[in-house]
Protein backbone atom coordinates (compact mmCIF):
# COMPACT_ATOMS: atom_id res chain seq x y z
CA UNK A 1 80.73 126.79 75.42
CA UNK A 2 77.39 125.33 74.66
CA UNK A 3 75.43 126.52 77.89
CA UNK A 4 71.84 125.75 76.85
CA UNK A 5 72.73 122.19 75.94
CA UNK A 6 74.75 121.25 78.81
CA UNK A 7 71.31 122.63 80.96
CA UNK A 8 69.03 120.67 78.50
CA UNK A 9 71.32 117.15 79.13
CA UNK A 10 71.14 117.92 82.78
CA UNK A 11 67.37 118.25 82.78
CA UNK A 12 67.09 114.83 80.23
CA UNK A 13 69.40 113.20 83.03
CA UNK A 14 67.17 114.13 85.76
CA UNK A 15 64.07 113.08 83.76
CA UNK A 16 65.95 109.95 83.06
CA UNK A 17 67.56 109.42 86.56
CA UNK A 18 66.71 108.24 89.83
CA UNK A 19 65.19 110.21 92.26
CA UNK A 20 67.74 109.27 95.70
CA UNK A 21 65.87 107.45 98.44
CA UNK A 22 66.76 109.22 101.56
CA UNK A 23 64.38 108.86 105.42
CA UNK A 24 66.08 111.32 106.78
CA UNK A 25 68.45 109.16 108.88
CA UNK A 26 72.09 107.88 108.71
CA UNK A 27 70.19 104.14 107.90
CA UNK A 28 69.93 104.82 103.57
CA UNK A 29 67.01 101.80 102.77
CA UNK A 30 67.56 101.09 99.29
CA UNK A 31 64.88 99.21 97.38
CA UNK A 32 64.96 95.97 96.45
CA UNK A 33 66.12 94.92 93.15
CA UNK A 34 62.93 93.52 91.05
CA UNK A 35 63.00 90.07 90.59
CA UNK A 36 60.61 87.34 88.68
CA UNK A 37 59.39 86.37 85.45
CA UNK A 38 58.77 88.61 82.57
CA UNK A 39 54.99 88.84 81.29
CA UNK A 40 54.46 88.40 77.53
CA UNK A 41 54.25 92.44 77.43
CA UNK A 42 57.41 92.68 78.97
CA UNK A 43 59.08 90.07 77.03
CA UNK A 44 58.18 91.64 73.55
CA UNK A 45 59.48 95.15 75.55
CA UNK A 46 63.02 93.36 76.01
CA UNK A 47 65.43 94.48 73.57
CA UNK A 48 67.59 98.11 72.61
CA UNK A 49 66.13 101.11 72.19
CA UNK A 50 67.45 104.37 70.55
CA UNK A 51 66.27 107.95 71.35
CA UNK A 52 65.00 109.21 67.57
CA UNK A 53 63.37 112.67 68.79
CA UNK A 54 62.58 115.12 71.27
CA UNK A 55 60.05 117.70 70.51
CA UNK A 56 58.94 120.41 72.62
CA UNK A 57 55.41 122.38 72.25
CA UNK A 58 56.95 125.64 72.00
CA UNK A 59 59.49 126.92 69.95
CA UNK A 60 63.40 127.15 71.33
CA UNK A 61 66.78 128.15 69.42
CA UNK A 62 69.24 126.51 71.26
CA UNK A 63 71.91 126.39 68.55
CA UNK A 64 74.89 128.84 68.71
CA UNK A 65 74.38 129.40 64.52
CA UNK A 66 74.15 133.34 64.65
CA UNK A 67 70.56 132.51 62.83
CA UNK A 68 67.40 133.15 65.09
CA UNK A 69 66.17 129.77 64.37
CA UNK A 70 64.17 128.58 66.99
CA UNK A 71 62.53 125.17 66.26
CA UNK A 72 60.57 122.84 68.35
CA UNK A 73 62.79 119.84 66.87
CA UNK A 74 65.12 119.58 70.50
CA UNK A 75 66.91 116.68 68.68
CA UNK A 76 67.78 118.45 65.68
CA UNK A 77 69.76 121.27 67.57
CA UNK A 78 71.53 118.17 69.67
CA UNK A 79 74.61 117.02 68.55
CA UNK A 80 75.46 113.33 68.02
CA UNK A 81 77.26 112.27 71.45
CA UNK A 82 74.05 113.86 72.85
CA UNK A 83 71.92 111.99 70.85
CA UNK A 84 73.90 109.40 71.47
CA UNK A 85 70.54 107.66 74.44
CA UNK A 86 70.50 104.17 74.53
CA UNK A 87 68.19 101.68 76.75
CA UNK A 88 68.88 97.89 77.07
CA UNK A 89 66.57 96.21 78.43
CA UNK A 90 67.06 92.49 78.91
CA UNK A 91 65.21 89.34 79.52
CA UNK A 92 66.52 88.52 83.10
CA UNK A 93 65.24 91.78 84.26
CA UNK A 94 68.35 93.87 83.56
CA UNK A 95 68.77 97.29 82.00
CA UNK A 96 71.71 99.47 80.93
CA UNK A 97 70.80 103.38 79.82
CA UNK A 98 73.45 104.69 77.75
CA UNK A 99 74.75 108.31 76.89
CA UNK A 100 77.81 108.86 74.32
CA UNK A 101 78.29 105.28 73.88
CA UNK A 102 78.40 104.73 70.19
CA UNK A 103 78.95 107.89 68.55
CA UNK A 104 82.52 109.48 68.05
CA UNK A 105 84.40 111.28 69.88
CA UNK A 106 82.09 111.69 72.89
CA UNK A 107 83.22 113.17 75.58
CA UNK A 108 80.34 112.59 78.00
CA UNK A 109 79.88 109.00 77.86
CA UNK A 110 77.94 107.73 81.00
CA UNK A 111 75.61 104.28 81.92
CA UNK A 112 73.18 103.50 84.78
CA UNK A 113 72.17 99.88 85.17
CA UNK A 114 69.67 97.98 87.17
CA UNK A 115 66.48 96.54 87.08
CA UNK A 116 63.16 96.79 85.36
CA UNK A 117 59.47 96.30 84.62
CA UNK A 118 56.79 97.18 82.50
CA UNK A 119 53.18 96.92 83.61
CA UNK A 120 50.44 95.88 81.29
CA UNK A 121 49.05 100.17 81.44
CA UNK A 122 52.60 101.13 80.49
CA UNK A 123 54.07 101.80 84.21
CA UNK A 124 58.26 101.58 83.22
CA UNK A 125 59.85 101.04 86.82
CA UNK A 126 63.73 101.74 87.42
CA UNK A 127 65.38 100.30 90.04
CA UNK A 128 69.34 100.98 90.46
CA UNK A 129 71.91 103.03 92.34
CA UNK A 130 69.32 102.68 95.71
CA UNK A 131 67.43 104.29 93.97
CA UNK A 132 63.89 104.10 91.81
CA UNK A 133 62.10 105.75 89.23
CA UNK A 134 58.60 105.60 87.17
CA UNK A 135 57.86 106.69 83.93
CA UNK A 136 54.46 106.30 82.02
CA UNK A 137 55.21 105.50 78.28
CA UNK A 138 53.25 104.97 75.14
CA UNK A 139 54.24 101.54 73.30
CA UNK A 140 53.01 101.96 69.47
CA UNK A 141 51.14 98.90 68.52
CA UNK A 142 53.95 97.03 66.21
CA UNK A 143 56.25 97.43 69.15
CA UNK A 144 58.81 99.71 67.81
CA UNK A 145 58.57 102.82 69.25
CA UNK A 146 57.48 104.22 72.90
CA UNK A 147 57.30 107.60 73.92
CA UNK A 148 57.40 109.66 77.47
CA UNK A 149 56.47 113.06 78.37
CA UNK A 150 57.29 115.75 81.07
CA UNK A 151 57.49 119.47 81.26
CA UNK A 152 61.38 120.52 81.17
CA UNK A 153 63.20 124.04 81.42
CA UNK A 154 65.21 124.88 78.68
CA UNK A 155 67.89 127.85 78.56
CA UNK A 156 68.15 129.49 75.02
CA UNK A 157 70.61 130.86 73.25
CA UNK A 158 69.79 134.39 74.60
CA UNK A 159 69.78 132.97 78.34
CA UNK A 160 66.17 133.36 78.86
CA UNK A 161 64.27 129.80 80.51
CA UNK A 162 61.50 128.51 78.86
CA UNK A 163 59.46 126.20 80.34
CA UNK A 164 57.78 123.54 77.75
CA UNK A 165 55.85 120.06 77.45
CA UNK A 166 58.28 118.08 75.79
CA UNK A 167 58.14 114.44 74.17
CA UNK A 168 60.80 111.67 73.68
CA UNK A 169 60.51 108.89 71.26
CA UNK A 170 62.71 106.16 71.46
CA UNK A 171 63.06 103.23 68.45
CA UNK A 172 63.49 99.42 68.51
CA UNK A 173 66.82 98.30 67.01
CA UNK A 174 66.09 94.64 64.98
């Protein structure tokens, strides 16, 4: 079994995922779906978008190859169910997130939906499942690409954690 990737996918889930809204009480206030118009940022934003990479800043071997091959190419060392990331983000304000959804064979297929919005200073707001969640992306200037960073644990293949800045980029499907 593939321990150090099924640790990685949980981290990339909780990265991607909601963080649960909970006050403390039996009374769960979820937040409200958003709602309105899309600005002309968001609008060009709408649209499906494919994970293409993640790199991390240091080096990890997370591949079961018998080769101490440590690389800081995450995606490379993925296979292609978990590759398999997928956002849809539509013009009434809707979004899917995909995992194992087009590739073959997958056995850990999963989607979140919701609603969305992108602010002019690149603010990408989740809202779904009661819950919410922010991340702060980079949108390349032709629109085809935005990236989002965070600091994730990884296990390797000899067990020990390493803790590393890592980037994903995600592509624009025409």
């Amino acid at each position: 079994m593939r321990k150090p990737i099924l640790l990685v996918k949980s981290l990339i889930a909780a990265g991607i995922l909601f963080v649960s809204c909970d006050n403390g009480s039996d009374d769960i206030q979820c937040p409200e779906p958003i709602t309105g118009e899309l600005s002309a940022t968001e609008t060009a934003f709408t649209g499906t978008w494919t994970l293409q990479s993640i790199v991390t800043e240091d080096e990890i071997d997370l591949t079961d190859d018998d080769t101490d091959n440590p690389s800081t190419d995450i995606y490379s060392q993925f296979t292609d169910c978990e590759n398999d990331l997928t956002y849809e983000f539509g013009s009434d304000r809707s979004y899917t997130y995909s995992l194992g959804k087009t590739a073959t064979d997958c056995s850990n297929e999963n989607e979140i939906s919701g609603t969305w919005e992108l602010s002019e200073t690149g603010t990408l707001r989740f809202v779904g499942n009661c819950a919410s969640q922010v991340l702060t992306i980079d949108v390349n200037d032709e629109n085809t690409a935005f990236t989002f960073e965070g600091t994730y644990n990884f296990t390797d293949i000899n067990q020990n954690t390493v803790s590393s800045k890592t980037t994903f980029t995600y592509a624009k499907l025409e």
